[in-house]
C-alpha atoms as a PDB file:
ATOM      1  CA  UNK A   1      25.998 -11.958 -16.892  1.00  0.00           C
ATOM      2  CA  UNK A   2      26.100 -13.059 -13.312  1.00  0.00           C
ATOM      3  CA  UNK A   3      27.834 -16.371 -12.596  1.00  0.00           C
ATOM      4  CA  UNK A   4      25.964 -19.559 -11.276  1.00  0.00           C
ATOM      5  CA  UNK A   5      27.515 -21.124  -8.307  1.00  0.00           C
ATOM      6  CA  UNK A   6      27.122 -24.796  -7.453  1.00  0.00           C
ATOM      7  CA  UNK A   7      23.500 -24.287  -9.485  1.00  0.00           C
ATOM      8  CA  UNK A   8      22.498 -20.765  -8.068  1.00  0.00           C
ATOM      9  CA  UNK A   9      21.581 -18.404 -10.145  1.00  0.00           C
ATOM     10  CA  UNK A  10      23.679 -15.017  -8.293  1.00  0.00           C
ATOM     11  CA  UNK A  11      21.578 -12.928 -10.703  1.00  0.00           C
ATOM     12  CA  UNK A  12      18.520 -13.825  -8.665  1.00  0.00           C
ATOM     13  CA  UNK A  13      19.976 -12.174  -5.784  1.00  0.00           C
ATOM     14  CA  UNK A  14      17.481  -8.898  -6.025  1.00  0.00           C
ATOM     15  CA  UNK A  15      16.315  -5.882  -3.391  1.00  0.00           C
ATOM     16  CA  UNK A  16      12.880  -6.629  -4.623  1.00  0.00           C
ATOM     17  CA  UNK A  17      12.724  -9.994  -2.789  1.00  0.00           C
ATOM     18  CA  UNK A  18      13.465  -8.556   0.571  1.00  0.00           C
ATOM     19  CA  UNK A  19       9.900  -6.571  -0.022  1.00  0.00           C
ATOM     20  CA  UNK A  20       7.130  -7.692   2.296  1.00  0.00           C
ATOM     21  CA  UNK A  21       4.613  -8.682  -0.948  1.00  0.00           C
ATOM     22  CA  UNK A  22       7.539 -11.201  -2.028  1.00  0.00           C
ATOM     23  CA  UNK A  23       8.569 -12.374   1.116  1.00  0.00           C
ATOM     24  CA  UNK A  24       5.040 -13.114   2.732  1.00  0.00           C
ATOM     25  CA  UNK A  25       2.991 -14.290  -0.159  1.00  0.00           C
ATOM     26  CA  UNK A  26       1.701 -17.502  -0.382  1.00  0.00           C
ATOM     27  CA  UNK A  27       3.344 -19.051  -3.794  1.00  0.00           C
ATOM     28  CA  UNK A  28       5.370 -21.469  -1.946  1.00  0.00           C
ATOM     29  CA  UNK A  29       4.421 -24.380   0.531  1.00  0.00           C
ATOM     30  CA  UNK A  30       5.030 -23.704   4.093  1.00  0.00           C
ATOM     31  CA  UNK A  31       6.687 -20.076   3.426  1.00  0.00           C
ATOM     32  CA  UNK A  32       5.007 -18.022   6.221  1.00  0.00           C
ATOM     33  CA  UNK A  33       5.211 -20.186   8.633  1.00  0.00           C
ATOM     34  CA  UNK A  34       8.822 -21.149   8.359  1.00  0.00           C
ATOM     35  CA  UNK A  35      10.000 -17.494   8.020  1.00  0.00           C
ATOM     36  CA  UNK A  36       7.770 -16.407  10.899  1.00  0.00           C
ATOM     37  CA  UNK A  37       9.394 -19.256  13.276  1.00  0.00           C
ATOM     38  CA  UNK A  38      12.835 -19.183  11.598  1.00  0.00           C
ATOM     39  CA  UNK A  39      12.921 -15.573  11.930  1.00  0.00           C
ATOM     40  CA  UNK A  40      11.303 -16.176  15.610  1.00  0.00           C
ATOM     41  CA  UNK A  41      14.023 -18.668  16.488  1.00  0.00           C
ATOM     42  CA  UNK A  42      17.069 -16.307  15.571  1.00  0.00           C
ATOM     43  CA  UNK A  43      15.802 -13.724  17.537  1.00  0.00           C
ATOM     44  CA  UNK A  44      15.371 -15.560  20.766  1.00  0.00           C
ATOM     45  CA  UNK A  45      19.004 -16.755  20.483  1.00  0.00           C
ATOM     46  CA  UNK A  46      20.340 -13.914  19.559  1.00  0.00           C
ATOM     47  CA  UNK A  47      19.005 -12.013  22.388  1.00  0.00           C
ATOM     48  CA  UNK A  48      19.348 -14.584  24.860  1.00  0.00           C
ATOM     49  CA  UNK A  49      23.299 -15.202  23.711  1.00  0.00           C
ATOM     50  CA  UNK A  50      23.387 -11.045  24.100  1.00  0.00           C
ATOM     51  CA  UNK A  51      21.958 -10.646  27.590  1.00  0.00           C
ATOM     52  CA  UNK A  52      24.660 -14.055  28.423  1.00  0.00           C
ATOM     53  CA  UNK A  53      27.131 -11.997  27.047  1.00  0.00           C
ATOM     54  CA  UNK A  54      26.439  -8.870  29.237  1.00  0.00           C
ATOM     55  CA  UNK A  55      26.824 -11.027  32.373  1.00  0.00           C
ATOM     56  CA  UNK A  56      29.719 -12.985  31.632  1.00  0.00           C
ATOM     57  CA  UNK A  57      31.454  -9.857  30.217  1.00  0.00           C
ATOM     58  CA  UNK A  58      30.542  -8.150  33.795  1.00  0.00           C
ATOM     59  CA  UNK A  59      32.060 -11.140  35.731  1.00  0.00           C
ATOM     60  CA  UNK A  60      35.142 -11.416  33.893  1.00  0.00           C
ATOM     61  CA  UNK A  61      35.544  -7.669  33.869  1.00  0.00           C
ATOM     62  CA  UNK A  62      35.425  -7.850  38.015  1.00  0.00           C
ATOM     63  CA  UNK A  63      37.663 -10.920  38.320  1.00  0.00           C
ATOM     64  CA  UNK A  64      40.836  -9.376  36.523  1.00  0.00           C
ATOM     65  CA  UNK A  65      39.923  -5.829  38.086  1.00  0.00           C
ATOM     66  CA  UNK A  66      39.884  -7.745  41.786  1.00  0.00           C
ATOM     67  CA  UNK A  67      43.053  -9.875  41.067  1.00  0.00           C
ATOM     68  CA  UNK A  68      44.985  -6.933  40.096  1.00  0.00           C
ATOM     69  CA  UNK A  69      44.012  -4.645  42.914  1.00  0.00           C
ATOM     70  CA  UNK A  70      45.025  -7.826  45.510  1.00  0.00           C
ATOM     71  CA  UNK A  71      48.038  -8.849  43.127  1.00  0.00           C
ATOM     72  CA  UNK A  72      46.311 -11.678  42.946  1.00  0.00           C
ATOM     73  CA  UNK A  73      45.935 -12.468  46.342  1.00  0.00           C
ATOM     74  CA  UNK A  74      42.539 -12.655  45.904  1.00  0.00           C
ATOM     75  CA  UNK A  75      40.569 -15.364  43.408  1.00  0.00           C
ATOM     76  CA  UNK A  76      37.096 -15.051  41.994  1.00  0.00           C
ATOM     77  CA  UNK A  77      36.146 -18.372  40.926  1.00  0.00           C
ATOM     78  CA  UNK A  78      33.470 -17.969  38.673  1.00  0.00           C
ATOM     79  CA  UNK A  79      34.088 -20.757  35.176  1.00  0.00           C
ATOM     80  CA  UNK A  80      30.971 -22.144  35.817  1.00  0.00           C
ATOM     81  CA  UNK A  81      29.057 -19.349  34.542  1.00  0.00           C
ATOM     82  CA  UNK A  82      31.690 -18.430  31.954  1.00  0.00           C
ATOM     83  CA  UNK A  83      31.529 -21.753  30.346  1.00  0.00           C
ATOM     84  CA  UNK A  84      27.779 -21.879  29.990  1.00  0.00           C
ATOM     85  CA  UNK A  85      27.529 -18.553  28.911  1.00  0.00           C
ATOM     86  CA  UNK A  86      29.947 -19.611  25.953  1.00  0.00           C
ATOM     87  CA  UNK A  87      28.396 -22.321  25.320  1.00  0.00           C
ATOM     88  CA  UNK A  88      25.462 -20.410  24.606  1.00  0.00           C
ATOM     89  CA  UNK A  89      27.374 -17.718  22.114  1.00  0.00           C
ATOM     90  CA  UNK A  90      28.389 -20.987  20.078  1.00  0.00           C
ATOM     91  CA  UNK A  91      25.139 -22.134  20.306  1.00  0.00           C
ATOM     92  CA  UNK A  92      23.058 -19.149  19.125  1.00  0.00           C
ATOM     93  CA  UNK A  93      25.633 -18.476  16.537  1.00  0.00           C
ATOM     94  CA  UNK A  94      25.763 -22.246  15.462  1.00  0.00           C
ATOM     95  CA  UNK A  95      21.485 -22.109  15.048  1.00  0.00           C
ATOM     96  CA  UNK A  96      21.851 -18.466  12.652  1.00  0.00           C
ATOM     97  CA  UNK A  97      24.509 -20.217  10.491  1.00  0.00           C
ATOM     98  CA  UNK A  98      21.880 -22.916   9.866  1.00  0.00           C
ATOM     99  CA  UNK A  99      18.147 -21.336  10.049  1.00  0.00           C
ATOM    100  CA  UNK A 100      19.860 -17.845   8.719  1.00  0.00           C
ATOM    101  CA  UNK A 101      20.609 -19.599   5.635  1.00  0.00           C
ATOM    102  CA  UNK A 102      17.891 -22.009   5.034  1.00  0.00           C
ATOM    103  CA  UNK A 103      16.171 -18.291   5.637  1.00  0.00           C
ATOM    104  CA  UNK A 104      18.154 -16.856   3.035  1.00  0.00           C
ATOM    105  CA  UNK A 105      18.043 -19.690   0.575  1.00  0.00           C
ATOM    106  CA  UNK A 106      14.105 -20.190   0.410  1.00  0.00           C
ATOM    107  CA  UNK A 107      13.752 -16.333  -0.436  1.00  0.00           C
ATOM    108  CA  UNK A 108      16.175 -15.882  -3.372  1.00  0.00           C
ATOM    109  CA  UNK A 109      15.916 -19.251  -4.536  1.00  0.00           C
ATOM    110  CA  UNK A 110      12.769 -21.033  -3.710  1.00  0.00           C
ATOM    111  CA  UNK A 111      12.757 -23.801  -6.671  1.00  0.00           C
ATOM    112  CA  UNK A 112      16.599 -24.717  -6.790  1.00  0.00           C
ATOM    113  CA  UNK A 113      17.505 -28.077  -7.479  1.00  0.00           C
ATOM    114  CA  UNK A 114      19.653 -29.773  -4.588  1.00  0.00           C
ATOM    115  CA  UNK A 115      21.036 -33.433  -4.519  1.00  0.00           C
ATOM    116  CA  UNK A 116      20.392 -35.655  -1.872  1.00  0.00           C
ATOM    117  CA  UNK A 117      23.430 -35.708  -0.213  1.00  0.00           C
ATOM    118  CA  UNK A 118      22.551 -31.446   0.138  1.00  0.00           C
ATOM    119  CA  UNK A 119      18.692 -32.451   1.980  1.00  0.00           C
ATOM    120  CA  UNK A 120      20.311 -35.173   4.197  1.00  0.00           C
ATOM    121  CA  UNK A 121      22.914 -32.227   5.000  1.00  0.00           C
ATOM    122  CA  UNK A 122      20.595 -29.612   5.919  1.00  0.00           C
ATOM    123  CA  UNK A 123      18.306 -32.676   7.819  1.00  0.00           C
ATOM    124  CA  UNK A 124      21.659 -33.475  10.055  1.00  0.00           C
ATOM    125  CA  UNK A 125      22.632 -29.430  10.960  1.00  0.00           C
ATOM    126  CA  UNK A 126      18.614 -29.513  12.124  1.00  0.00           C
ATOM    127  CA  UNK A 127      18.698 -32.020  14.291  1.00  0.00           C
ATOM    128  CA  UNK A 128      22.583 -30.984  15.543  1.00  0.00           C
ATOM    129  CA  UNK A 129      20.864 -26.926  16.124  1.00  0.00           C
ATOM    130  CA  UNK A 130      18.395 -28.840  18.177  1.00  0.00           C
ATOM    131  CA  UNK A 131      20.557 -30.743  19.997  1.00  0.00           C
ATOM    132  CA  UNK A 132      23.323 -28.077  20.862  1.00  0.00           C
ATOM    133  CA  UNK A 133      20.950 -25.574  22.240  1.00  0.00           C
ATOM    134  CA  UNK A 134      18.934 -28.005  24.069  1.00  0.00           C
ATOM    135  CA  UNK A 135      22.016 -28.573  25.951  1.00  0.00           C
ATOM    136  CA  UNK A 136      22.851 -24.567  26.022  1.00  0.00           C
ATOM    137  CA  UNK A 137      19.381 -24.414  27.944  1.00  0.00           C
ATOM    138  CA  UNK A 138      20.046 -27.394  30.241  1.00  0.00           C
ATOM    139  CA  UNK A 139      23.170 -26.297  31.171  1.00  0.00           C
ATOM    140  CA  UNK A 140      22.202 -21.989  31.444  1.00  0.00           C
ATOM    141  CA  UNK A 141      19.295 -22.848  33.813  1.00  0.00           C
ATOM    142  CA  UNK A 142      21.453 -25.273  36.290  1.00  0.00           C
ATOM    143  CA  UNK A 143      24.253 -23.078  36.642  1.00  0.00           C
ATOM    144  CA  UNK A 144      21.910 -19.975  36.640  1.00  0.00           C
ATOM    145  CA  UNK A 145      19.621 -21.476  39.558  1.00  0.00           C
ATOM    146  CA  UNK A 146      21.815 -23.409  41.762  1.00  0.00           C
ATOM    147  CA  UNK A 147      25.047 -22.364  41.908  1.00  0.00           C
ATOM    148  CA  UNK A 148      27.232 -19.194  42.348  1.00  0.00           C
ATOM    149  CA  UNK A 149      30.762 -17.919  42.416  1.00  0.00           C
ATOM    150  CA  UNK A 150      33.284 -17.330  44.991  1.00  0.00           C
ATOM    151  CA  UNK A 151      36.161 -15.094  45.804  1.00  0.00           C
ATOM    152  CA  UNK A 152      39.030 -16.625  47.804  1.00  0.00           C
ATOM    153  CA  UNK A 153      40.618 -16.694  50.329  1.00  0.00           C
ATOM    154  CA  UNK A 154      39.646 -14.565  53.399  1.00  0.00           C
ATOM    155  CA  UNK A 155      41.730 -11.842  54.139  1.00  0.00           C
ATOM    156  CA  UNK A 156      41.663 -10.158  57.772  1.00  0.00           C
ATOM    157  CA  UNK A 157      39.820  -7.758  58.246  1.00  0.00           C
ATOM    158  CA  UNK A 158      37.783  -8.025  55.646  1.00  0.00           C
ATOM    159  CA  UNK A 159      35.122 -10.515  54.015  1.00  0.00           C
ATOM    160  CA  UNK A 160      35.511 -12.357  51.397  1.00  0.00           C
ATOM    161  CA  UNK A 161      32.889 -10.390  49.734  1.00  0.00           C
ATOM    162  CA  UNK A 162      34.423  -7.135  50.346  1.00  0.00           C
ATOM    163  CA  UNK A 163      36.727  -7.277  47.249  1.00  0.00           C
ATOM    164  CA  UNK A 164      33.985  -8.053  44.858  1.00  0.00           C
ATOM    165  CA  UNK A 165      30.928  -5.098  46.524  1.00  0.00           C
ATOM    166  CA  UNK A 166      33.528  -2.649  46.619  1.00  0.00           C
ATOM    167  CA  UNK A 167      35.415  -3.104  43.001  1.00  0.00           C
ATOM    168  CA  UNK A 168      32.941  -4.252  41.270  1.00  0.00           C
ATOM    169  CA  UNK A 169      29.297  -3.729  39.816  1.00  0.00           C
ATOM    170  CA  UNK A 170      27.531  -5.713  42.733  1.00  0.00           C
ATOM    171  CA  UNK A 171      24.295  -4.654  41.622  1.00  0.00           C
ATOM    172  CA  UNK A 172      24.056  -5.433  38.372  1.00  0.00           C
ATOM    173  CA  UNK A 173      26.776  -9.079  39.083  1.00  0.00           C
ATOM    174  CA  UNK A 174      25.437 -10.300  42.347  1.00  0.00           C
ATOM    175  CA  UNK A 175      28.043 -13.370  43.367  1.00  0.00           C
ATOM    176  CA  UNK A 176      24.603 -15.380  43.215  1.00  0.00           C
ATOM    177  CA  UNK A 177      23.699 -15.920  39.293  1.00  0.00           C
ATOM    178  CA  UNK A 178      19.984 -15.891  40.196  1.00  0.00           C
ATOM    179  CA  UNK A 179      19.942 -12.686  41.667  1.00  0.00           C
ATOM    180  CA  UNK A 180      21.218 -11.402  38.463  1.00  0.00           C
ATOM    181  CA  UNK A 181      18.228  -9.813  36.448  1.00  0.00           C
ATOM    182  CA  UNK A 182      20.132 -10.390  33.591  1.00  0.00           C
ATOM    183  CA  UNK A 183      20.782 -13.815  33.629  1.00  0.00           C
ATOM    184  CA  UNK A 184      17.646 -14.931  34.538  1.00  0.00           C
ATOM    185  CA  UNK A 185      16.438 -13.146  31.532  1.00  0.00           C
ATOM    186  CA  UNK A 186      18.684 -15.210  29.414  1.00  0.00           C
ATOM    187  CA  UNK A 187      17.757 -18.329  30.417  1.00  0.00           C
ATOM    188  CA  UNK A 188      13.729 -17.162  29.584  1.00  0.00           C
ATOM    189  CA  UNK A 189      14.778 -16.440  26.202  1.00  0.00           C
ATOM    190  CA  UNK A 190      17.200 -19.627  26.003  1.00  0.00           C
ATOM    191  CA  UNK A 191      13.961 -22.083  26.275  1.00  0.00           C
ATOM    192  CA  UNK A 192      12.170 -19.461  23.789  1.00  0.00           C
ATOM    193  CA  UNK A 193      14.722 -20.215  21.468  1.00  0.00           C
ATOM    194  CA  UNK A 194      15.087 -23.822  21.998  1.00  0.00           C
ATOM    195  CA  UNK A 195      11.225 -23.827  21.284  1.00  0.00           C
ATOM    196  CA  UNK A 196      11.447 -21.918  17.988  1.00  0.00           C
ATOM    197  CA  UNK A 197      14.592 -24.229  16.897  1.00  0.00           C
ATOM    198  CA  UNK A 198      12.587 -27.233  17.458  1.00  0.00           C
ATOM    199  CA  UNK A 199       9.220 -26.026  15.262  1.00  0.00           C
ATOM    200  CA  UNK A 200      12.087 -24.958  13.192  1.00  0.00           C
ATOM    201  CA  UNK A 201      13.632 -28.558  12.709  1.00  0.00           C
ATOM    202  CA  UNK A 202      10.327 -29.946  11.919  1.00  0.00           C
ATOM    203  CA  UNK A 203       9.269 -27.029   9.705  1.00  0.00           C
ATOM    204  CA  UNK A 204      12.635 -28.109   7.566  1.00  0.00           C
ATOM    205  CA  UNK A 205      12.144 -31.560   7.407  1.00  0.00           C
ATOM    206  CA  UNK A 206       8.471 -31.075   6.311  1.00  0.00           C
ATOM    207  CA  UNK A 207       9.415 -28.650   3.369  1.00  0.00           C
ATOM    208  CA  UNK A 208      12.220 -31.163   2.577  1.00  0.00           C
ATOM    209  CA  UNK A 209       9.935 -33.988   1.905  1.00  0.00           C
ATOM    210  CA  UNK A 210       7.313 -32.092   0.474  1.00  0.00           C
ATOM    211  CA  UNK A 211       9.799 -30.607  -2.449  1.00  0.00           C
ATOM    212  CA  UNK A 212      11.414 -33.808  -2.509  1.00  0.00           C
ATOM    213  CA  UNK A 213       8.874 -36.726  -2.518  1.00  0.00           C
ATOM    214  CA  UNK A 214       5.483 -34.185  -3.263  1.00  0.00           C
ATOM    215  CA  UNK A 215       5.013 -32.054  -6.201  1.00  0.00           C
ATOM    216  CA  UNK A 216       7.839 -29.548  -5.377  1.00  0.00           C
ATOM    217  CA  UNK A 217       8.463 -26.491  -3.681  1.00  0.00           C
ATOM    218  CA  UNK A 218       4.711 -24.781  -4.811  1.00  0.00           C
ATOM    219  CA  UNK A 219       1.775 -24.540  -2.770  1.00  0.00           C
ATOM    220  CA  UNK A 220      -1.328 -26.265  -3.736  1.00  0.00           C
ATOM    221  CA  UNK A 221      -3.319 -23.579  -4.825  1.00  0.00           C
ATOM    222  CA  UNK A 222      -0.511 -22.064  -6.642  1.00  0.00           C
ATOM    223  CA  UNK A 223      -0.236 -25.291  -8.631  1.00  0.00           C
ATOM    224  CA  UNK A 224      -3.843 -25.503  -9.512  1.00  0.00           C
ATOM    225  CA  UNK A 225      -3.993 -22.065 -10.097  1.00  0.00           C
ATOM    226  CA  UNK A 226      -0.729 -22.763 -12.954  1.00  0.00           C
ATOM    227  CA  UNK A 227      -2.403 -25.697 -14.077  1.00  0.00           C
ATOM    228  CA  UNK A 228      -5.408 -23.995 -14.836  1.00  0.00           C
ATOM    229  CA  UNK A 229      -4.157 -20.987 -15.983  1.00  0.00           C
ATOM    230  CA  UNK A 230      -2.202 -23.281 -19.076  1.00  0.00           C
ATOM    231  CA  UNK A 231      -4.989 -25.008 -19.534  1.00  0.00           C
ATOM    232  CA  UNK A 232      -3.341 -28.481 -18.683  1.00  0.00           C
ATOM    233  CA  UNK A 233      -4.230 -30.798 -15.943  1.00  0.00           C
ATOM    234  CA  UNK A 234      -1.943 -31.217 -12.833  1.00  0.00           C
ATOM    235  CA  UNK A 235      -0.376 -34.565 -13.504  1.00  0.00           C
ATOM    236  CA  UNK A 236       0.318 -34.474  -9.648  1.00  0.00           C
ATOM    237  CA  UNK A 237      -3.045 -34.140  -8.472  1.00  0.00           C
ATOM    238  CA  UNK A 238      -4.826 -38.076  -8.776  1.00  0.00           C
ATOM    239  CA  UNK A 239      -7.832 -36.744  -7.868  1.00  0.00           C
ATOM    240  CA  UNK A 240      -8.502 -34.266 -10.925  1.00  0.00           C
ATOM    241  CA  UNK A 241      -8.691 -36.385 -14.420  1.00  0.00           C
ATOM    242  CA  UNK A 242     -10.163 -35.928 -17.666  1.00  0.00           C
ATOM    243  CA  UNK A 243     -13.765 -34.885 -17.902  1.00  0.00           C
ATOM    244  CA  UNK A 244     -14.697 -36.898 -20.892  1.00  0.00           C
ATOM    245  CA  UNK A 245     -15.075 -40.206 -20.355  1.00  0.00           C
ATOM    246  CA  UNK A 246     -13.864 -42.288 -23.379  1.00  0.00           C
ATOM    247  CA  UNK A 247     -15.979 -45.312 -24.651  1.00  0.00           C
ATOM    248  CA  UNK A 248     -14.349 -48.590 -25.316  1.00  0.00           C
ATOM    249  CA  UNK A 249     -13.416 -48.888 -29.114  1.00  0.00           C
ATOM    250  CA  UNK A 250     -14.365 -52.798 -28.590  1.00  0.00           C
ATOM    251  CA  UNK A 251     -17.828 -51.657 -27.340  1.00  0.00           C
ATOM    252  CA  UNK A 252     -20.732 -53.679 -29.641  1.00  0.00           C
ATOM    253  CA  UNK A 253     -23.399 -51.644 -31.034  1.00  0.00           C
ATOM    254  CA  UNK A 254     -26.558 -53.679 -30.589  1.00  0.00           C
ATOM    255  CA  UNK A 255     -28.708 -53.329 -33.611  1.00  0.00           C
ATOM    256  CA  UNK A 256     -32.215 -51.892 -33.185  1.00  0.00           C
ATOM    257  CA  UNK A 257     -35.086 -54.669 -33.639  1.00  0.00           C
ATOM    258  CA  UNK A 258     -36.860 -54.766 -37.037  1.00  0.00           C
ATOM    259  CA  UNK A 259     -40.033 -53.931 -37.856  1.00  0.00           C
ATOM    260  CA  UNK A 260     -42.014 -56.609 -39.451  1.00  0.00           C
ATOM    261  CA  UNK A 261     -46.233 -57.102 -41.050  1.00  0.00           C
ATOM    262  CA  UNK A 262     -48.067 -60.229 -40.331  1.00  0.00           C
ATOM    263  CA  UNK A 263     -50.797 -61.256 -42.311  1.00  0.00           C
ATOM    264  CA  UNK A 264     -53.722 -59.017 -40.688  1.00  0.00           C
ATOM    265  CA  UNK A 265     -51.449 -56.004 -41.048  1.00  0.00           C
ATOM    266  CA  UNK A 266     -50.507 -55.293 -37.229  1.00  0.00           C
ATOM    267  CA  UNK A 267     -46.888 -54.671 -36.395  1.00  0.00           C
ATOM    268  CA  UNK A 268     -45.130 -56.586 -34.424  1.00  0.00           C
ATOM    269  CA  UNK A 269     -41.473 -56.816 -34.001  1.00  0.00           C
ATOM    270  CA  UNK A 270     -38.678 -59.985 -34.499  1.00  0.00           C
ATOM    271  CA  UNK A 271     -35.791 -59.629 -33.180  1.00  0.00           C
ATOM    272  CA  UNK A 272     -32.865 -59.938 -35.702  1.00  0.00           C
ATOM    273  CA  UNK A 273     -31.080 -62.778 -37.599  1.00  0.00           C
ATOM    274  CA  UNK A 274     -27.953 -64.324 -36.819  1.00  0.00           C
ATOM    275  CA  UNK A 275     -25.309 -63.329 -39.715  1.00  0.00           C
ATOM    276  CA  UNK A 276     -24.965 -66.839 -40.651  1.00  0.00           C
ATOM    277  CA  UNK A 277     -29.013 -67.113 -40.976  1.00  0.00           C
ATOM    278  CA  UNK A 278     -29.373 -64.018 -42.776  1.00  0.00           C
ATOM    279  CA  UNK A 279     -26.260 -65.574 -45.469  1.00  0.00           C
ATOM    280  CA  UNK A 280     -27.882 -68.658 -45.859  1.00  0.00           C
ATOM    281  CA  UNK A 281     -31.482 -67.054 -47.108  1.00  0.00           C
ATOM    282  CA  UNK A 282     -29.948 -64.641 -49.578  1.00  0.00           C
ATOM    283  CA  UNK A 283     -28.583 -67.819 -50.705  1.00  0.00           C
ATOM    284  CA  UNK A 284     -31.690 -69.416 -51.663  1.00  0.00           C
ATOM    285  CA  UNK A 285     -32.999 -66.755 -52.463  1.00  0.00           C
ATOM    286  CA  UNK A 286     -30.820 -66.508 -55.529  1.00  0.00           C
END
């Protein structure tokens, strides 16, 4: 028997889940759509903290290969770049820890039961994914588009410039970030991301309040569809009731006129006694 860990089922944990009939059908409220953008969102960081990776890796690779060649006589200045770039690993890796799992946890366990301290948890790491790689793609496109990095000092005869054309991979690490292919690429796919992170924050909070203050995790048609299929009515839809509409028990029946003879033998109709009338002539009568 598989063990249950803080109220997950592990034996729920199944290959068949991962199948596209599972993982894109309908059952659930807002399941599509927050797997297409979550999914949409880890992709553009991913590749955007990839391609940041390439170019720091390529400018850190030519500063210790230039400083040892010059026994360091020669600096390449270049932190600027290096600290935005990771910045941007922490903050790709930061946004899979939280959309990869909220991911992960709506496909294997779509109804489990979390406390509210748990919803105001995941709430908070949304809006912190948000925030952190808003910043990432503040800070990516400054550096990328306005500055550069240096190598000093100048040593006679040659240029500054020399050291870092002629041991280095000039082409592809320009001294200028925004001649760098590469790292204008990442900073496309950093606002991508940011984009998908933000439809993903608001994609969370809406499923949040929808399992938590709405009928639960289940679509609407799923829940008619249930409803209808036990033959009960969905207690959480006011607008669907009982068909049958109940008459008070208090309700008076009034009593149907009776038919009375006159003299000349026409018909004619009286309307009927009070109780108290009607007692007093059987009185007499006896």
């Amino acid at each position: 028997m598989a063990p249950v860990v803080w109220g997950l089922d592990l034996a729920e944990i199944k290959w068949s889940k991962f199948k596209s009939s599972y993982m894109w059908n309908n059952e659930y409220h807002l399941r599509r759509t927050k797997f297409i953008v979550y999914q949409c969102a880890l992709i553009f960081c991913v590749v955007s903290e990839s391609l940041g990776t390439a170019v720091l890796s390529d400018y850190i690779q030519g500063e210790r290969k230039i400083q040892t060649i010059t026994a360091n006589r020669v600096k390449v200045y270049n932190n600027n770049y290096v600290g935005a770039g990771s910045y941007n690993i922490f903050a790709g890796v930061f946004v899979a820890f939280i959309f990869g799992a909220a991911f992960f946890f709506d496909l294997i366990w779509p109804e489990r039961h979390e406390s509210r301290g748990v919803l105001i948890a995941w709430k908070v790491c949304g809006v912190l994914a948000t925030i952190f790689h808003l910043a990432s793609a503040l800070t990516l496109t400054v550096i990328t588009v306005r500055q550069r990095s240096y190598v000093v000092p100048h040593i006679a005869p040659f240029d500054p410039q020399f050291w870092w054309r002629k041991y280095t991979k000039h082409a592809e690490a320009p001294l200028i970030y925004r001649h760098n292919g590469r790292a204008v690429a990442a900073v496309v796919f950093v606002w991508l991301g940011w984009v998908s992170v933000a439809a993903s924050c608001v994609l969370l909070f809406m499923s949040i309040d929808h399992t938590e203050k709405g009928p639960g995790p289940k679509s609407t048609h799923a829940r008619e569809r249930d409803a209808a299929a036990g033959g009960a009515i969905d207690p959480n839809d006011p607008e669907k009731g009982s068909s049958e509409t109940e008459k008070p028990a208090d309700e008076a029946t009034v009593p149907e006129p009776a038919l009375t003879h006159d003299r000349e033998g026409e018909a004619s109709t009286t309307e009927p006694a009070p109780a108290a009338e009607q007692t007093t002539s059987a009185e007499a009568t006896r």
